[in-house]
C-alpha atoms as a PDB file:
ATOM      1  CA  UNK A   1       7.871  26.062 -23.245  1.00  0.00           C
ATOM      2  CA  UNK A   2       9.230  23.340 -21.943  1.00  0.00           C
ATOM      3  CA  UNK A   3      11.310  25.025 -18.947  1.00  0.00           C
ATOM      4  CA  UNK A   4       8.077  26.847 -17.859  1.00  0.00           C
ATOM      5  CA  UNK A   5       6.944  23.095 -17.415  1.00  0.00           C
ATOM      6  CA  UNK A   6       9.957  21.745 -15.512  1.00  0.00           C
ATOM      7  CA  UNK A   7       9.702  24.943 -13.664  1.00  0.00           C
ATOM      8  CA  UNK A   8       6.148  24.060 -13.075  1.00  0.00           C
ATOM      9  CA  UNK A   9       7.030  20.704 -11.749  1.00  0.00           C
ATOM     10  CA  UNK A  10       9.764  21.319  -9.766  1.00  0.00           C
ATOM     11  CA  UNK A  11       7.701  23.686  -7.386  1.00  0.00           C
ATOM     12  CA  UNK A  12       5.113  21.652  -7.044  1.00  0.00           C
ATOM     13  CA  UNK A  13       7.440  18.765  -6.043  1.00  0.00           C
ATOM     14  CA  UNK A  14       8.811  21.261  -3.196  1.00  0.00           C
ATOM     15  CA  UNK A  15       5.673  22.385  -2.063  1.00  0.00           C
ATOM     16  CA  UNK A  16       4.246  18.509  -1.640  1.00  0.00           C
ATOM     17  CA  UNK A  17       7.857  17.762  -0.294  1.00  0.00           C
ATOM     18  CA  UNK A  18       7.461  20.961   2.416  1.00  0.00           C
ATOM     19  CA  UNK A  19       3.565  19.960   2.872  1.00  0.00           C
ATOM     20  CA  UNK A  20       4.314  16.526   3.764  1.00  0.00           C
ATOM     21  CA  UNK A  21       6.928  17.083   5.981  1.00  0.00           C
ATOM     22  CA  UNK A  22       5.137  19.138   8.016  1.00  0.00           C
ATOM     23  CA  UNK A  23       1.837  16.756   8.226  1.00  0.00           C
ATOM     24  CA  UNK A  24       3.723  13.947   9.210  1.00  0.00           C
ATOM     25  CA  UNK A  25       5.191  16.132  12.431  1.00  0.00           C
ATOM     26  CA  UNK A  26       2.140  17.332  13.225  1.00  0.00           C
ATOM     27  CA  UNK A  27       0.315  14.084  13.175  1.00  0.00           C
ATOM     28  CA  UNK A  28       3.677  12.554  14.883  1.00  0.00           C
ATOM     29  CA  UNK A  29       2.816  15.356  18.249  1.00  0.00           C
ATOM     30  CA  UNK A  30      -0.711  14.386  17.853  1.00  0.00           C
ATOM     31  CA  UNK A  31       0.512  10.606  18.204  1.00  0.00           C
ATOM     32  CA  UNK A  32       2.941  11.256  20.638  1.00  0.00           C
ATOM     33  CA  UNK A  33       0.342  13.611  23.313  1.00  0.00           C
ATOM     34  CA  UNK A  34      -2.142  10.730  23.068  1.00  0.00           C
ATOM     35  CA  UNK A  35       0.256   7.853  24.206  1.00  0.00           C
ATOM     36  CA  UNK A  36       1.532  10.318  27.089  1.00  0.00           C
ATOM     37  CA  UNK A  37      -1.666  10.659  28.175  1.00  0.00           C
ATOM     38  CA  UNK A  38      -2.761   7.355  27.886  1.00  0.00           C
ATOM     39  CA  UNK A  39       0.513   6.330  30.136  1.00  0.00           C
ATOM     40  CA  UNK A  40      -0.326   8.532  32.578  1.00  0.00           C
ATOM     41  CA  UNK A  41      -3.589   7.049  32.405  1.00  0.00           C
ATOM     42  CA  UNK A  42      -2.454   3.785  32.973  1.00  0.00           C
ATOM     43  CA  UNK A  43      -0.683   4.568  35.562  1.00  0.00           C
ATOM     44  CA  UNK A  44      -3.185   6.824  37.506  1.00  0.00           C
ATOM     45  CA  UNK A  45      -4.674   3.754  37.365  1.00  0.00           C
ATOM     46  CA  UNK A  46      -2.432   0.948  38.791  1.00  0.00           C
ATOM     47  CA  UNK A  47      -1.104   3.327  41.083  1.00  0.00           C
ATOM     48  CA  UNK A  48      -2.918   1.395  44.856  1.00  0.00           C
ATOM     49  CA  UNK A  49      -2.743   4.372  46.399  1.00  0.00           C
ATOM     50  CA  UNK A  50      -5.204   6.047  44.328  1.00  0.00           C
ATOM     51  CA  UNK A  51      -8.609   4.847  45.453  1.00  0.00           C
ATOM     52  CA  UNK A  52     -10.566   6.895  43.476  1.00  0.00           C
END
């Protein structure tokens, strides 16, 4: 009984472990695209010879 419940736990930890990880790169792109873009931006911007 009780090594059905360690089994239990142990691939749930994985699974959070596996889910995590791969929320944190995702949201790391999503982080990453938006501060390119607001850069470029930024620089579109200061650039004088862009009037418009």
């Amino acid at each position: 009984m009780i090594q059905k419940i360690l089994i239990i736990i142990v691939s749930v930890s994985i699974f959070g472990l596996l889910l995590f990880v791969y929320v944190k790169n995702q949201v790391k792109k999503r982080i990453d695209f938006y501060l390119q873009e607001k850069t470029k931006k930024i620089k579109r911007h200061n650039n004088p010879r862009n009037f418009s």
